[in-house]
PDB file of N, CA and C in Angstrom:
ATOM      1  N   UNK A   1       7.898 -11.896  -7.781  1.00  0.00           N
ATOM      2  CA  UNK A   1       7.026 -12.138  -6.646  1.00  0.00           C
ATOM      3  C   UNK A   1       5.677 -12.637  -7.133  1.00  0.00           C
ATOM      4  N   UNK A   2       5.398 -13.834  -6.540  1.00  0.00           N
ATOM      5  CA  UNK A   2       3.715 -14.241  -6.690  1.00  0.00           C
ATOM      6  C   UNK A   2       2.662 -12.965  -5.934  1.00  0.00           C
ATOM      7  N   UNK A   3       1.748 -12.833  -7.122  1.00  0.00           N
ATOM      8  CA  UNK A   3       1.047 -11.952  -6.153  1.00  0.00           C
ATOM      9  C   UNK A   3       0.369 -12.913  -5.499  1.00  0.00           C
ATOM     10  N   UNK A   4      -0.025 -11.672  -4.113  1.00  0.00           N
ATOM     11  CA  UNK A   4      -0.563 -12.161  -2.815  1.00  0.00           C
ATOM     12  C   UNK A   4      -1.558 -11.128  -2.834  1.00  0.00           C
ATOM     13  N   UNK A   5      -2.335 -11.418  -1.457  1.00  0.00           N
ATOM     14  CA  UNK A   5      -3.622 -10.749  -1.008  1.00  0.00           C
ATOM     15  C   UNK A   5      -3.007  -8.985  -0.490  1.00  0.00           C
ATOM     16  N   UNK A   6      -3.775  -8.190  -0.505  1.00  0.00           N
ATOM     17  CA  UNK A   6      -3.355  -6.964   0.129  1.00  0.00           C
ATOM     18  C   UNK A   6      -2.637  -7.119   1.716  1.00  0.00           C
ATOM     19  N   UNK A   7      -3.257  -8.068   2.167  1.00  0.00           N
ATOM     20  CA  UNK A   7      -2.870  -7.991   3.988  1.00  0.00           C
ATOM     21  C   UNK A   7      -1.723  -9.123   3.826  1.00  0.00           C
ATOM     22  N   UNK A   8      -0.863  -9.459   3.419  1.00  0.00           N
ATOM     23  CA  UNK A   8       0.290 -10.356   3.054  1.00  0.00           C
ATOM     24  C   UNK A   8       1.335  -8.975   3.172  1.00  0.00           C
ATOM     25  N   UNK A   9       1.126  -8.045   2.207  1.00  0.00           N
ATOM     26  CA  UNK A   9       1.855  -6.825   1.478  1.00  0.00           C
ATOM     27  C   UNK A   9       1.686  -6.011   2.876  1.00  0.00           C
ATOM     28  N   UNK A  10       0.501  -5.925   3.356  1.00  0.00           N
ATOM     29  CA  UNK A  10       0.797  -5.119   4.331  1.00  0.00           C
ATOM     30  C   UNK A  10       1.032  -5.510   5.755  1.00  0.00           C
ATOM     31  N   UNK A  11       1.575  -7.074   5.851  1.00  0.00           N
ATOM     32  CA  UNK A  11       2.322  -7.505   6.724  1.00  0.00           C
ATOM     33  C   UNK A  11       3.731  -7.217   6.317  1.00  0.00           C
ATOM     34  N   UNK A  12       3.949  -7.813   5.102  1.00  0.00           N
ATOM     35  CA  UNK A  12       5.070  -7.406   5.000  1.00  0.00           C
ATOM     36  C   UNK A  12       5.990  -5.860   4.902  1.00  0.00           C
ATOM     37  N   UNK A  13       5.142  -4.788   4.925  1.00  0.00           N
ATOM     38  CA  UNK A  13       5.269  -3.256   5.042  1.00  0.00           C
ATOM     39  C   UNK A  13       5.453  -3.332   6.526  1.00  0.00           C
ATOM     40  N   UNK A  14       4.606  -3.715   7.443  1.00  0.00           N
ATOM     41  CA  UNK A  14       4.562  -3.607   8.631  1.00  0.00           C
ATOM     42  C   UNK A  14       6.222  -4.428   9.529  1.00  0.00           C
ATOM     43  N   UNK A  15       6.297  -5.153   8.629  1.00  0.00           N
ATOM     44  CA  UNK A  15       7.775  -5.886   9.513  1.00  0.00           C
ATOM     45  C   UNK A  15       8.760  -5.318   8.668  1.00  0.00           C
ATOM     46  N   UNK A  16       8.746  -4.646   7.792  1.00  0.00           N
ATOM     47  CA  UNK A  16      10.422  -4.064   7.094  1.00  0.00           C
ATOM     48  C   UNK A  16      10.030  -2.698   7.921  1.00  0.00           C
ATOM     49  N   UNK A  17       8.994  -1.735   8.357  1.00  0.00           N
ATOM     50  CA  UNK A  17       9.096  -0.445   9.036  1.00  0.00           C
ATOM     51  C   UNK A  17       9.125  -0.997  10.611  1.00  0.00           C
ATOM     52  N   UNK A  18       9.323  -2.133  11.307  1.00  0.00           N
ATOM     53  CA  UNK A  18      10.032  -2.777  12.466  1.00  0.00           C
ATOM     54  C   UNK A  18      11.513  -2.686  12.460  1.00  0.00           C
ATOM     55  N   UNK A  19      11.973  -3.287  10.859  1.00  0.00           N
ATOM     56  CA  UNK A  19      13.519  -3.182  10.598  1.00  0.00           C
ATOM     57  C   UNK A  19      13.827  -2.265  11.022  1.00  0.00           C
ATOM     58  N   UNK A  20      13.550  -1.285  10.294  1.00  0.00           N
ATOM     59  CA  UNK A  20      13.866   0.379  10.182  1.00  0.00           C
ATOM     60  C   UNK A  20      13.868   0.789  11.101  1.00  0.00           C
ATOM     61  N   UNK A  21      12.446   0.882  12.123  1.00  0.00           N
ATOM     62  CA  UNK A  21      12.801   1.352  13.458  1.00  0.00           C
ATOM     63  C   UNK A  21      13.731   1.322  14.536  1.00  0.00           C
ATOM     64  N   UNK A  22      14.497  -0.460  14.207  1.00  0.00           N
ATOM     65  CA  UNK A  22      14.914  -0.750  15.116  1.00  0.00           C
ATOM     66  C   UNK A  22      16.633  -0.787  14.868  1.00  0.00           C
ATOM     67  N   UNK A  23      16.746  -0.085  13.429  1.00  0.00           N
ATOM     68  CA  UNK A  23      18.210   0.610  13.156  1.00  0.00           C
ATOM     69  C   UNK A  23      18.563  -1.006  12.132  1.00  0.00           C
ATOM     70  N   UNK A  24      17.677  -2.107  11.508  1.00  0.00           N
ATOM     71  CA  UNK A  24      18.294  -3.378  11.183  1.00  0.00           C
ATOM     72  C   UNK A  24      17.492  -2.700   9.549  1.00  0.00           C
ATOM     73  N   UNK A  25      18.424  -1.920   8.678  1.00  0.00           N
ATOM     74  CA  UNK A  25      18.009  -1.622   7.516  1.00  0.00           C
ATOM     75  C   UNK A  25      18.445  -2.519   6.379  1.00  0.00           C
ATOM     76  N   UNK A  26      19.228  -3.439   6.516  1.00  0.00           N
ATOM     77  CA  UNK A  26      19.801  -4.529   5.703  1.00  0.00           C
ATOM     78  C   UNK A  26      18.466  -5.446   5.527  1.00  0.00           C
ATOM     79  N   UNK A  27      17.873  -5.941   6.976  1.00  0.00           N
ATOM     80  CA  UNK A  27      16.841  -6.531   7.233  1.00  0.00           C
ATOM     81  C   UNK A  27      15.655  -5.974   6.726  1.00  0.00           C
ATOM     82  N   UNK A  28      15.543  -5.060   6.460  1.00  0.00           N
ATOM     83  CA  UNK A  28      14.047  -4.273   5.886  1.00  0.00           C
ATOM     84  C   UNK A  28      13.998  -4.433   4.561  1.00  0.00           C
ATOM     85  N   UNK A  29      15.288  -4.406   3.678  1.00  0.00           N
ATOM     86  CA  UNK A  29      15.335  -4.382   1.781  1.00  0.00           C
ATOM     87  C   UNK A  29      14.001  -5.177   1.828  1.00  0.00           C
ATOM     88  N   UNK A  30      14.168  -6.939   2.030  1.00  0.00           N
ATOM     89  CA  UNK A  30      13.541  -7.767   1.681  1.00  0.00           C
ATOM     90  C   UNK A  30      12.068  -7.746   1.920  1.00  0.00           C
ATOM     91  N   UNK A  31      11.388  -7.444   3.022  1.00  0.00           N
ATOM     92  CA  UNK A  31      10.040  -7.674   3.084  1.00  0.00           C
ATOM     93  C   UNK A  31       9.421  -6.155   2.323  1.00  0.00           C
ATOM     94  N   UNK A  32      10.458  -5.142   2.395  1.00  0.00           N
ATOM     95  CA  UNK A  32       9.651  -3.913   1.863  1.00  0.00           C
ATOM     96  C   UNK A  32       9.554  -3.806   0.283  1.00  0.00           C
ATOM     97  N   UNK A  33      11.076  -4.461  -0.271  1.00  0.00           N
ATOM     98  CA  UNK A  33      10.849  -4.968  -2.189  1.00  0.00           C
ATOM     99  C   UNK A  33       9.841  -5.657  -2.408  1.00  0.00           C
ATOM    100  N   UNK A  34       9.670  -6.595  -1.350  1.00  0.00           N
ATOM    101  CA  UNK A  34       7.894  -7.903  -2.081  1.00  0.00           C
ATOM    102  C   UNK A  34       6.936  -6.690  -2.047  1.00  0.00           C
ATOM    103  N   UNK A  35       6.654  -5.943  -0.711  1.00  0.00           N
ATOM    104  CA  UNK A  35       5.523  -5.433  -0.665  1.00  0.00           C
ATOM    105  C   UNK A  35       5.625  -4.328  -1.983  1.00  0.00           C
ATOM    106  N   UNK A  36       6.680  -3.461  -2.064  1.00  0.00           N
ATOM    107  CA  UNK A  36       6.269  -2.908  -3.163  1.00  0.00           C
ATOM    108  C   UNK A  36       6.334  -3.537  -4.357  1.00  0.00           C
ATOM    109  N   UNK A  37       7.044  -4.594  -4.579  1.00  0.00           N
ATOM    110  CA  UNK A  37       6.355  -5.223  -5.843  1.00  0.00           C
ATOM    111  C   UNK A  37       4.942  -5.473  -6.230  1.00  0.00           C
ATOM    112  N   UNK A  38       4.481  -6.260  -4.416  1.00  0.00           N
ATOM    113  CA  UNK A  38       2.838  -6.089  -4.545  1.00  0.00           C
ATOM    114  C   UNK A  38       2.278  -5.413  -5.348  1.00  0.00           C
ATOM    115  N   UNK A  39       2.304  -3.955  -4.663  1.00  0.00           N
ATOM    116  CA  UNK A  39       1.826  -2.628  -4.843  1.00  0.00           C
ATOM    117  C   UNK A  39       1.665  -2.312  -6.142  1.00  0.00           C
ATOM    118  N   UNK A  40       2.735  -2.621  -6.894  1.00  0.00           N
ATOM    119  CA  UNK A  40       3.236  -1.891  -8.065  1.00  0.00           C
ATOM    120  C   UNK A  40       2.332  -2.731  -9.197  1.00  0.00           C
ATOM    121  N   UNK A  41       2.388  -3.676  -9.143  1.00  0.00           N
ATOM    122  CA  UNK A  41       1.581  -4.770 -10.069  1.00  0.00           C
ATOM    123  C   UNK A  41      -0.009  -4.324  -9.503  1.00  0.00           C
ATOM    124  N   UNK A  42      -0.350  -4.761  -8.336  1.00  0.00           N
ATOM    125  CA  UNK A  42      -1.781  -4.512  -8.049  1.00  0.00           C
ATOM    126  C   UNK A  42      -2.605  -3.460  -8.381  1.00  0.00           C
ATOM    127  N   UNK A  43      -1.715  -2.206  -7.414  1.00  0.00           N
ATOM    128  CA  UNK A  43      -2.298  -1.355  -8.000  1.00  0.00           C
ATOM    129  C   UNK A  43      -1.490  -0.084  -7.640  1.00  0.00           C
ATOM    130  N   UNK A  44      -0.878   0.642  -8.903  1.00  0.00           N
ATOM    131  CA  UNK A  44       0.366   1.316  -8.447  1.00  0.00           C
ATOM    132  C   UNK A  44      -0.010   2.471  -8.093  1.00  0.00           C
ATOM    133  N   UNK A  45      -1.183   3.252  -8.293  1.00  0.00           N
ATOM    134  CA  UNK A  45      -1.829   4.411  -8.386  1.00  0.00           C
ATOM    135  C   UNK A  45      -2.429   4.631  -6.560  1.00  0.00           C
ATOM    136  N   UNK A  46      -2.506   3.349  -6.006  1.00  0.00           N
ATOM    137  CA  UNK A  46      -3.308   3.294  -4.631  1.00  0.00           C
ATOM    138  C   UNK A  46      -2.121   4.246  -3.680  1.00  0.00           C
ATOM    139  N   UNK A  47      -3.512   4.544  -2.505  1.00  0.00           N
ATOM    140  CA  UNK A  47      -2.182   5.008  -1.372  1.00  0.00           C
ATOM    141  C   UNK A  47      -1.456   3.890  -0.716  1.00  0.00           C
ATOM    142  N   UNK A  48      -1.382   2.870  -0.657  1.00  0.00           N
ATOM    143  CA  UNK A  48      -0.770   2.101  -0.067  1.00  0.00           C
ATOM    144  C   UNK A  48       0.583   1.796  -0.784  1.00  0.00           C
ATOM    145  N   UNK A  49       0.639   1.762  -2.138  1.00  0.00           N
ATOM    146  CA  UNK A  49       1.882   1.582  -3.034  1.00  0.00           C
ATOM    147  C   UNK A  49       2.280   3.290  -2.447  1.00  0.00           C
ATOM    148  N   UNK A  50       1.978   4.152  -2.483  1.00  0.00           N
ATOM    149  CA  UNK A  50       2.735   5.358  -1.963  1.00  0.00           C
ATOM    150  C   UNK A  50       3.390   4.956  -0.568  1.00  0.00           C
ATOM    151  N   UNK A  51       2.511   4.443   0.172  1.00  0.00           N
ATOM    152  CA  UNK A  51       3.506   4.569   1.673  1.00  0.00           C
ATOM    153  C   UNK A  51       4.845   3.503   1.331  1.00  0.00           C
ATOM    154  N   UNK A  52       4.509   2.479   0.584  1.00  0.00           N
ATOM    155  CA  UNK A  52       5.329   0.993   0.464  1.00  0.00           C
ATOM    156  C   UNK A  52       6.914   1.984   0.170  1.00  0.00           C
ATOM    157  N   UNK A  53       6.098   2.935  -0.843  1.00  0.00           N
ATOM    158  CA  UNK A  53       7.383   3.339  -1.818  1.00  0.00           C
ATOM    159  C   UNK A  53       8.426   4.112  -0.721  1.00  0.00           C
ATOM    160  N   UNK A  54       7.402   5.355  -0.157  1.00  0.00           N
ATOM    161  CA  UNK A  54       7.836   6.213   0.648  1.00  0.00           C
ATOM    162  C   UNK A  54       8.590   5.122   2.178  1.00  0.00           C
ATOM    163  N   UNK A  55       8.257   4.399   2.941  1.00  0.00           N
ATOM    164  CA  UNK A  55       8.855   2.984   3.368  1.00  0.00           C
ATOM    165  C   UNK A  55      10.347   2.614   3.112  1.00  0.00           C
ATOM    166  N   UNK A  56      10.247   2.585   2.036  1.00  0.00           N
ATOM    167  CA  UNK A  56      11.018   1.497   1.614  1.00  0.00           C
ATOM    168  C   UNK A  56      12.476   2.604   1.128  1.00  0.00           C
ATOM    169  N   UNK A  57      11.983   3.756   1.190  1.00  0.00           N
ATOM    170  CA  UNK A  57      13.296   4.741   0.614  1.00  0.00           C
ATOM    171  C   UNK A  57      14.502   4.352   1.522  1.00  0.00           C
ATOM    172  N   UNK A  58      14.671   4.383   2.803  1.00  0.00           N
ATOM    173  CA  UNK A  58      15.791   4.764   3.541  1.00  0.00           C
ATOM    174  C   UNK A  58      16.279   2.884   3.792  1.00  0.00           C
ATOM    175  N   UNK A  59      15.608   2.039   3.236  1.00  0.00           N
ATOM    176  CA  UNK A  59      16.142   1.039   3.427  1.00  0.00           C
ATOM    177  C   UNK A  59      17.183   0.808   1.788  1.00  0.00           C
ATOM    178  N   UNK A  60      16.374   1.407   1.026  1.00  0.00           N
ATOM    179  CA  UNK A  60      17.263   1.396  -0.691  1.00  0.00           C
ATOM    180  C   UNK A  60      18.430   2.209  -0.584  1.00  0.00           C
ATOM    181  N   UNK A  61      18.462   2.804   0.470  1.00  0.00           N
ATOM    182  CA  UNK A  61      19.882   3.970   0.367  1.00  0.00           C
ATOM    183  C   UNK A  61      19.592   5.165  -0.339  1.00  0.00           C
ATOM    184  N   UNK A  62      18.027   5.361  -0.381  1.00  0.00           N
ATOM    185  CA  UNK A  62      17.705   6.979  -1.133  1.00  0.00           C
ATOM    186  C   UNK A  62      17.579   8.357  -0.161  1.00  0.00           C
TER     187      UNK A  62
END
């Protein structure tokens, strides 16, 4: 992933927890892996890489 700006990452957090809500978890992998890739490179220690991570669990199958 190219990094991007914080509000890219947290568009893209914001439309994979749409997936999720709306039962389309196949659809969520993708925008919630960029954002936590974001996260993880930028800055992995922030709360925002925590929610990405915490996010992104039930779309990974954890």
């Amino acid at each position: 992933m190219k990094a991007g700006p914080p509000d890219l990452a947290d568009a893209l957090l914001a439309l994979g927890r749409a997936h999720l809500a709306t039962g389309r978890v196949k659809e969520a992998r993708a925008p919630l892996a960029e954002a936590d890739a974001f996260w993880r490179a930028y800055d992995a220690q922030s709360r925002w890489a925590e929610r990405v991570t915490a996010a992104n669990a039930p779309a990974s199958g954890a």
